[in-house]
C-alpha atoms as a PDB file:
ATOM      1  CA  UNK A   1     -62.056-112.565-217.467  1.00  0.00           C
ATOM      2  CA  UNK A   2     -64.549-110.385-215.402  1.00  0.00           C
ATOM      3  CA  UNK A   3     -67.289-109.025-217.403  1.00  0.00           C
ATOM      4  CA  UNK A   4     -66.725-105.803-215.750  1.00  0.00           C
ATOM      5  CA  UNK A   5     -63.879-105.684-217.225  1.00  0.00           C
ATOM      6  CA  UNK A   6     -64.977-105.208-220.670  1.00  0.00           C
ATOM      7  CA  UNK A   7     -67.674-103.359-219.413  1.00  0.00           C
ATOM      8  CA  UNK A   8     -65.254-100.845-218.120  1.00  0.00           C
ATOM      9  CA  UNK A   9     -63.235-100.987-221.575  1.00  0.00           C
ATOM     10  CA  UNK A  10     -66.342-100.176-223.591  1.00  0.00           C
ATOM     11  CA  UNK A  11     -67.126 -97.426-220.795  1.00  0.00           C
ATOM     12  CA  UNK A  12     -63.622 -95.581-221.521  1.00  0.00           C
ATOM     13  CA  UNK A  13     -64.397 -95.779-225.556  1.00  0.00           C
ATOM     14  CA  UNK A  14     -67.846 -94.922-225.283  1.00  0.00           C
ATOM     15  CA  UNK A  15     -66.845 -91.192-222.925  1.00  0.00           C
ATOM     16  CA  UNK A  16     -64.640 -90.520-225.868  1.00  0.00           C
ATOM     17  CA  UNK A  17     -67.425 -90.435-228.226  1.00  0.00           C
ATOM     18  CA  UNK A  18     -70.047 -86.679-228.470  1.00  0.00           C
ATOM     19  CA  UNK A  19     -73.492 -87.739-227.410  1.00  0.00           C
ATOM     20  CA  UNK A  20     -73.127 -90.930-226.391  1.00  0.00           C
ATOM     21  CA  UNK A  21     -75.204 -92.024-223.501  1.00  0.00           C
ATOM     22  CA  UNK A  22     -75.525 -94.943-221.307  1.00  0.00           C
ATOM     23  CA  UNK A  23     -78.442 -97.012-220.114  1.00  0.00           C
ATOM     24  CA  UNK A  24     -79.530 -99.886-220.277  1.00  0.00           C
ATOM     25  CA  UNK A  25     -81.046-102.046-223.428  1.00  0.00           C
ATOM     26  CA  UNK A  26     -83.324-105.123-223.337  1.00  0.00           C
ATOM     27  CA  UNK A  27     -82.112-105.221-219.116  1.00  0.00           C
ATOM     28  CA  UNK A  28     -78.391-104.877-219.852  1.00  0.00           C
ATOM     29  CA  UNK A  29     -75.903-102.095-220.172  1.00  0.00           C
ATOM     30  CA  UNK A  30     -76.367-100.297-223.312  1.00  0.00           C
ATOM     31  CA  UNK A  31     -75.470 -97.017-225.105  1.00  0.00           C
ATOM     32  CA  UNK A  32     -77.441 -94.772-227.649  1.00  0.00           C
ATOM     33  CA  UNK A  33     -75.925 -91.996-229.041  1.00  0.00           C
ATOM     34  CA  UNK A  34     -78.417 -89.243-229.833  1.00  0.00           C
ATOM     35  CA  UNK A  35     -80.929 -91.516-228.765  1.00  0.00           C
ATOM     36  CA  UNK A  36     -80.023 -94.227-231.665  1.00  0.00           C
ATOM     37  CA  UNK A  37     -78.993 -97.694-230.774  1.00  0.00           C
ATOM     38  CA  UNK A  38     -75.446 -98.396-230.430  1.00  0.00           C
ATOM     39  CA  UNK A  39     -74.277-101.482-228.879  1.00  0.00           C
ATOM     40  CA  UNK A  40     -75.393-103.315-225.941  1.00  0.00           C
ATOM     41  CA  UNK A  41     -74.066-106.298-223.660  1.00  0.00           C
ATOM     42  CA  UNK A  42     -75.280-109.796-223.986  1.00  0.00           C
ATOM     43  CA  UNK A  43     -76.778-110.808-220.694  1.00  0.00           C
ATOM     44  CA  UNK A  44     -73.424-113.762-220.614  1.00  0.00           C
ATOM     45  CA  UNK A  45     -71.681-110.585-220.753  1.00  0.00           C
ATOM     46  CA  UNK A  46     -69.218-111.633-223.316  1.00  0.00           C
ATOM     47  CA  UNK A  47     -71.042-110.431-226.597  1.00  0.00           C
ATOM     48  CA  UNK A  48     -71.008-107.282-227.630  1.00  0.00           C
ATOM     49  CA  UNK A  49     -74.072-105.957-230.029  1.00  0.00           C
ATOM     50  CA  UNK A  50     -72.927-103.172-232.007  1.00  0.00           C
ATOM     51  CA  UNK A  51     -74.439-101.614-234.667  1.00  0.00           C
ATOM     52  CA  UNK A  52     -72.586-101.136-237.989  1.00  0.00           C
ATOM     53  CA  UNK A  53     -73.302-101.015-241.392  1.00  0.00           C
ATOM     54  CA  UNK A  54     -70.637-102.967-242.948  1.00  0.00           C
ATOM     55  CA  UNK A  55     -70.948-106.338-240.479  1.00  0.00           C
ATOM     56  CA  UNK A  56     -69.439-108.328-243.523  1.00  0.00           C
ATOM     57  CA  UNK A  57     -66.060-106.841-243.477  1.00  0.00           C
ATOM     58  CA  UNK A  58     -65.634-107.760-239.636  1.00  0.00           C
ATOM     59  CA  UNK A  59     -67.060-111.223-239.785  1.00  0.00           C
ATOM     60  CA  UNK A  60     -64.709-111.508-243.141  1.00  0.00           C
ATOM     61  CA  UNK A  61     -61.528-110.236-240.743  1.00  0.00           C
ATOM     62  CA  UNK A  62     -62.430-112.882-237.617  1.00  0.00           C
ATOM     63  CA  UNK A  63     -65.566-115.183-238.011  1.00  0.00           C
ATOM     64  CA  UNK A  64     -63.883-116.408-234.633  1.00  0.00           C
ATOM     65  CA  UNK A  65     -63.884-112.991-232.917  1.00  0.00           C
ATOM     66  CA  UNK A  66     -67.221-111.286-234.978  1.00  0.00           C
ATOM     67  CA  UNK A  67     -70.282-112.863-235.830  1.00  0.00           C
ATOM     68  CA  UNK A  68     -74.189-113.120-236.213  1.00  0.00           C
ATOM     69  CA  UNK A  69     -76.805-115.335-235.523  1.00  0.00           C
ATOM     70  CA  UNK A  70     -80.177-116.015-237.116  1.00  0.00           C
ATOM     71  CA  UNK A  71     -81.759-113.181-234.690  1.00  0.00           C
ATOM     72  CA  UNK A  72     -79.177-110.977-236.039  1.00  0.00           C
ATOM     73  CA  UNK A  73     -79.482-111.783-239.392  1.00  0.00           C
ATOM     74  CA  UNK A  74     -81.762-108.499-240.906  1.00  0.00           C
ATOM     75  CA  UNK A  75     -80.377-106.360-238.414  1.00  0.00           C
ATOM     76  CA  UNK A  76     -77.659-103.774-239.281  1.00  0.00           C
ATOM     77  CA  UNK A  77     -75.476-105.516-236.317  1.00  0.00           C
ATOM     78  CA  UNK A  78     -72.177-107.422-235.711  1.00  0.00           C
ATOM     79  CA  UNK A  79     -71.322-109.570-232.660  1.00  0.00           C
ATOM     80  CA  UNK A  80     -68.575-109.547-230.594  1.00  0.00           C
ATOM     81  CA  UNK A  81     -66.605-112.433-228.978  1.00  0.00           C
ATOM     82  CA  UNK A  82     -65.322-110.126-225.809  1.00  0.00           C
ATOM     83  CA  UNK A  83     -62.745-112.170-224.774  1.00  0.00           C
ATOM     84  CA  UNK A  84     -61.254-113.476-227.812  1.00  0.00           C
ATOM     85  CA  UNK A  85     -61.132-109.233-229.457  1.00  0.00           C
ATOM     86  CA  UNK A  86     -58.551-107.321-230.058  1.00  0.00           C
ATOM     87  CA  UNK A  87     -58.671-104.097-227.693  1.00  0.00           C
ATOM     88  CA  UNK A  88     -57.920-102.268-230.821  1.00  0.00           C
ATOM     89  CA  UNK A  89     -60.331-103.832-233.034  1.00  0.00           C
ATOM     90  CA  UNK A  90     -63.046-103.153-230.496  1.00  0.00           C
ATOM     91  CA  UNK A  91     -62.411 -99.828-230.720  1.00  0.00           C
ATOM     92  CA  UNK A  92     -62.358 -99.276-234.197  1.00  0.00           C
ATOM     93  CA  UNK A  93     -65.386-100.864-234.519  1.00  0.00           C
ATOM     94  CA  UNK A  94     -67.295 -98.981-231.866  1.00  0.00           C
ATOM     95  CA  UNK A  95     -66.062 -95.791-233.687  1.00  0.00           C
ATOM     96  CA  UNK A  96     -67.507 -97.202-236.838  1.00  0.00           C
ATOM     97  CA  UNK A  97     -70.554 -97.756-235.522  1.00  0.00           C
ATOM     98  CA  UNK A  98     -70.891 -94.362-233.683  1.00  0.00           C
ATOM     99  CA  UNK A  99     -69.573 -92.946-236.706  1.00  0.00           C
ATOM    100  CA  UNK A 100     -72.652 -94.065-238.893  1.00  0.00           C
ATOM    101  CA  UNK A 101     -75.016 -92.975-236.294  1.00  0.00           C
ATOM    102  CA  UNK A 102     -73.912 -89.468-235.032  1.00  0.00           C
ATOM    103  CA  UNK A 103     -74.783 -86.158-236.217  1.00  0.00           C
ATOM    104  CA  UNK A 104     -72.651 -84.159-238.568  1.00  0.00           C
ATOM    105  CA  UNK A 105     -71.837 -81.836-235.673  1.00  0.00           C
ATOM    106  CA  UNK A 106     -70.861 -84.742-233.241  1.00  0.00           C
ATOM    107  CA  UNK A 107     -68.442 -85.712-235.937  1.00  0.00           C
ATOM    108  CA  UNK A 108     -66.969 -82.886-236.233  1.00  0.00           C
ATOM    109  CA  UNK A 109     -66.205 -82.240-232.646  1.00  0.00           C
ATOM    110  CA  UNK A 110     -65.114 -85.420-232.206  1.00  0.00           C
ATOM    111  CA  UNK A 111     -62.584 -85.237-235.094  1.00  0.00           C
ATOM    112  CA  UNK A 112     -61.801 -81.813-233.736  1.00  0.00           C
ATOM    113  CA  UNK A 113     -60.345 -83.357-230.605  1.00  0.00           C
ATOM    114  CA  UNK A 114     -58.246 -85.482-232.387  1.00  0.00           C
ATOM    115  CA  UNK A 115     -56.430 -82.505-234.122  1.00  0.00           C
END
């Protein structure tokens, strides 16, 4: 599949989230929210970088789908195999990550758009 493609999928989760921003990180496209590392394309564009604090759990549900390598290894960061994720797990795991990175007041407006 086009790496646009999953570009565009992680575009369309990211605008759902309060203060996210996009850029770019390390030359490819990346988003901050609040200016705090989120997640970031792999330059293959097929890994995702996100940033979450429980990595184990999502390795532990697909090693196939999310993983780390030695680079990744003392980071607070899972990898994801683009093409081989579940649209819904992608998302839940973005969320997860923004979660543990947004303000009190971003999560509250964002849960207040979901009521």
């Amino acid at each position: 599949m086009d790496p646009f493609i999953y570009l565009e999928f992680i575009r369309q989760i990211m605008a759902t989230l309060p203060g996210t921003t996009a850029g770019s990180s390390y030359g490819t496209p990346g988003f901050h929210v609040q200016k705090k590392f989120l997640a970031r394309l792999w330059e293959n564009g097929e890994v995702l970088v996100v940033r979450v604090e429980d990595r184990d759990k999502w390795i532990e549900k697909d090693p196939d789908v999310f993983f780390i390598t030695d680079h990744y290894q003392d980071y607070s960061a899972v990898l994801v195999n683009l093409p081989k994720v579940d649209p819904a797990d992608l998302k839940e795991l973005i969320i997860e990550g923004w979660t543990g990175r947004a303000s009190k007041s971003l999560i509250n407006e964002y849960n207040s758009r979901l009521h």
